[in-house]
Protein backbone atom coordinates (compact mmCIF):
# COMPACT_ATOMS: atom_id res chain seq x y z
CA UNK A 1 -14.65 26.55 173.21
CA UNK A 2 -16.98 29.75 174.60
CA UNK A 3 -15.71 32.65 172.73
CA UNK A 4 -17.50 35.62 171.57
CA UNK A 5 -20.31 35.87 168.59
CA UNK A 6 -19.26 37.23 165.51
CA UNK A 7 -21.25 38.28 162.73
CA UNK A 8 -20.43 35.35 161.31
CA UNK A 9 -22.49 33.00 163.14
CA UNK A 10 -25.59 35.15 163.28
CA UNK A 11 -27.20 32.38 160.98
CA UNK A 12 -25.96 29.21 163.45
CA UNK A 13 -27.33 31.37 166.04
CA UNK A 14 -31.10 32.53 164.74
CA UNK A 15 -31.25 28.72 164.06
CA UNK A 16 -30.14 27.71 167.48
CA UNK A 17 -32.78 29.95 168.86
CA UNK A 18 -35.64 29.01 166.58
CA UNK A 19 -35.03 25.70 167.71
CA UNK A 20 -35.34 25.84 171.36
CA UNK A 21 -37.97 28.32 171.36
CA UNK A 22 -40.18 28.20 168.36
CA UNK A 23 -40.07 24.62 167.72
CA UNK A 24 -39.73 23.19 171.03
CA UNK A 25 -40.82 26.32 172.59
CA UNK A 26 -44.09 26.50 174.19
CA UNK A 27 -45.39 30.08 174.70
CA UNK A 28 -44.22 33.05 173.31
CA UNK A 29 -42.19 33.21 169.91
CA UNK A 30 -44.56 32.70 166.96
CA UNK A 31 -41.85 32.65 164.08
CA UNK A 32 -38.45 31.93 163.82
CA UNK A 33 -35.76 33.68 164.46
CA UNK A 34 -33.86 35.66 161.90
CA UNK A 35 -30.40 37.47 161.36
CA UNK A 36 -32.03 40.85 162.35
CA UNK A 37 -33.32 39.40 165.90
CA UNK A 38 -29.33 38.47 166.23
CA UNK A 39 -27.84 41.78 165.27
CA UNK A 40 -30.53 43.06 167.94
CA UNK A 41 -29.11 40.76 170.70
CA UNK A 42 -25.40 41.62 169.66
CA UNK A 43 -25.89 45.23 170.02
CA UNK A 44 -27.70 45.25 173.41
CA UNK A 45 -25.52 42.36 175.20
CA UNK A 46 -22.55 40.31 175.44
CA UNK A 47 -23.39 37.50 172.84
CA UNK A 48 -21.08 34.87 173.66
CA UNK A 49 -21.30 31.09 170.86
CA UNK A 50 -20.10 27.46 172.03
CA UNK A 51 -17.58 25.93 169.38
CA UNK A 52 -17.92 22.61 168.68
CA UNK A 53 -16.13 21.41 166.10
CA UNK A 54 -16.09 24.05 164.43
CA UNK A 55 -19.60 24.75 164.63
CA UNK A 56 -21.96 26.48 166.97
CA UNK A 57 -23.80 24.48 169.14
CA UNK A 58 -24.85 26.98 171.80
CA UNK A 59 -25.54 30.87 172.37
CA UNK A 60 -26.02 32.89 175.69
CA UNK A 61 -26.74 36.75 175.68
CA UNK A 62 -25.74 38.79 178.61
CA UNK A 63 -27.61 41.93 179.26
CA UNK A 64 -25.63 44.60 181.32
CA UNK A 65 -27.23 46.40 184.61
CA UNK A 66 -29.08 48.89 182.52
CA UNK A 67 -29.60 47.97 179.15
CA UNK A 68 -33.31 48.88 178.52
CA UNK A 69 -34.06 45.50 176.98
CA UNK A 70 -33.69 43.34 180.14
CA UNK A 71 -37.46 42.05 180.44
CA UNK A 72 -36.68 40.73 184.78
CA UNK A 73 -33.62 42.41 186.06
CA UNK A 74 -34.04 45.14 188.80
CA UNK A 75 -31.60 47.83 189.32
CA UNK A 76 -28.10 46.87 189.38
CA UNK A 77 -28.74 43.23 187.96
CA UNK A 78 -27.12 41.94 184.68
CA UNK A 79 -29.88 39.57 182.77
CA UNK A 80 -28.78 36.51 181.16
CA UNK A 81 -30.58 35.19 178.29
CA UNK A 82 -31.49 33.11 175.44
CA UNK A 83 -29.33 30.32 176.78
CA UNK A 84 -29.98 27.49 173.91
CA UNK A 85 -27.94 24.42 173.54
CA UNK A 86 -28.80 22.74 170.17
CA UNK A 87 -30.32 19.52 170.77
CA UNK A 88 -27.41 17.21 168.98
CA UNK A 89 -25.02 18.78 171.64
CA UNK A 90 -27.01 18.50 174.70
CA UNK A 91 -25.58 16.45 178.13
CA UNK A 92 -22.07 17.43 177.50
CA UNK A 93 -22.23 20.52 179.91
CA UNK A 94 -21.86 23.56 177.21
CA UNK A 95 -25.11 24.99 178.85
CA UNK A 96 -22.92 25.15 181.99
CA UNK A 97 -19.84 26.53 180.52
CA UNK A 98 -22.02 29.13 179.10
CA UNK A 99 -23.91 30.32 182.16
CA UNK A 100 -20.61 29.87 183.62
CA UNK A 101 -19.00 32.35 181.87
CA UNK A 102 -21.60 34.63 181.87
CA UNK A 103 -20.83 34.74 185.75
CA UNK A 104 -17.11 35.12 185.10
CA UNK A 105 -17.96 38.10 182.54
CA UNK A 106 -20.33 39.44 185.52
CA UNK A 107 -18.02 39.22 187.98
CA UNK A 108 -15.29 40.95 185.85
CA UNK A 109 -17.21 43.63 185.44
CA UNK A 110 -18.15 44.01 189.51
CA UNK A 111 -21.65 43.31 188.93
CA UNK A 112 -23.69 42.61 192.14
CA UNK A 113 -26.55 39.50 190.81
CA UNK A 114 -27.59 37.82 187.39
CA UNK A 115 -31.15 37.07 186.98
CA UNK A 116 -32.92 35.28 184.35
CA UNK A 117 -36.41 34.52 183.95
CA UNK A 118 -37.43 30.74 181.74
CA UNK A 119 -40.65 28.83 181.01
CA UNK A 120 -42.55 26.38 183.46
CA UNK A 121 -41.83 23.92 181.46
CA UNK A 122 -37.58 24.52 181.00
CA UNK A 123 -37.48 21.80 183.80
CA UNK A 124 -33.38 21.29 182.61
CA UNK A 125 -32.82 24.24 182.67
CA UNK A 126 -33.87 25.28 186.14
CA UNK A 127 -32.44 22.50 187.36
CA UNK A 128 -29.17 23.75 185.66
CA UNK A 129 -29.25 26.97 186.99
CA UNK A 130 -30.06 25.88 191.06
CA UNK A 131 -27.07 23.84 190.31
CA UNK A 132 -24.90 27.09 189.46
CA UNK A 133 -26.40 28.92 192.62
CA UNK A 134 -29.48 30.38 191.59
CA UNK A 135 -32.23 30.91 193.70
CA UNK A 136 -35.99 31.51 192.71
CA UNK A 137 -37.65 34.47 193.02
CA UNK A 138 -41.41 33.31 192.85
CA UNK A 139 -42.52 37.03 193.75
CA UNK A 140 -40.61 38.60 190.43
CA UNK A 141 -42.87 36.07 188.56
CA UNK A 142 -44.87 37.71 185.86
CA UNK A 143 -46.68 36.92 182.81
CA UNK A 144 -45.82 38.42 179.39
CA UNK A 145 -47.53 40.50 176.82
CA UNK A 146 -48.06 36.73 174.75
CA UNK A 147 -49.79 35.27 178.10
CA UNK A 148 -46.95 32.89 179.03
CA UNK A 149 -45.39 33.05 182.75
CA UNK A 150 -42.01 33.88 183.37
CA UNK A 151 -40.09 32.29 186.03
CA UNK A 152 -37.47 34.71 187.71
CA UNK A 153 -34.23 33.17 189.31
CA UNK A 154 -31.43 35.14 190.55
CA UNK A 155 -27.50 34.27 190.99
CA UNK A 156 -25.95 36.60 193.86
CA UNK A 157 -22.51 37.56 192.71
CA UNK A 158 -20.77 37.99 196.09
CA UNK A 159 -16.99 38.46 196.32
């Protein structure tokens, strides 16, 4: 079940997120992720949790057209991020249903694109999101303040 983030899960959440990019991460994040980085995310973007069982398993953020905190969207363009699916609930397609309802949320709201930006080394995940219509934008590239590269791919929201 995708359903919105409550304050309740802030702790599932930080933990889902320290996960898939301070432990597995490469690049970037050099602690983990605490309640105070989720009540920043929940106050700047649609924070939306996968149920499983009761527990969350995944998190996706969706930044409106905007919001000041979008690090790769241009003008006009919502910014989806920090789209983690813990690693016991992988290959069941809850990353999808997330980005997928990020898209629904997008559309609802007549937004014209997403885009996202992800590590070299996210193989799934760009993979996942070419699969949901996303196109790369090798020119929006960019490296960060830490020195990692950012990978920009954009979902036109046509219709």
């Amino acid at each position: 079940m995708i359903r919105a983030a409550t304050d309740k899960d802030a702790e599932a959440i930080a933990a889902l997120w320290t996960e898939a990019y301070f432990i597995e991460g490469e690049g970037g994040r050099d602690t983990p992720y605490a309640r105070s980085d989720f009540e920043q995310t929940q106050a700047a973007a649609h924070l939306l949790v996968a149920e499983l069982d009761g527990a969350a398993v995944g998190v996706v953020a969706l930044l409106a057209p905007g919001e000041p905190s979008r690090a790769v969207a241009l003008e006009g363009e919502a910014e989806l991020a920090r789209l983690v699916v813990g690693s016991t609930a992988r290959r069941h397609g809850i990353g999808r249903a997330l980005a997928n309802s990020c898209t629904e949320l997008a559309r609802g709201e007549g937004w014209l694109a997403i885009s996202l930006w992800s590590r070299p080394y996210q193989r799934a995940g760009h993979h996942l999101y070419e699969s949901l219509g996303y196109r790369r934008q090798p020119e929006r590239d960019s490296t960060d303040e830490t020195g990692f590269d950012r990978l920009v791919f954009r979902l036109e929201l046509e219709g």
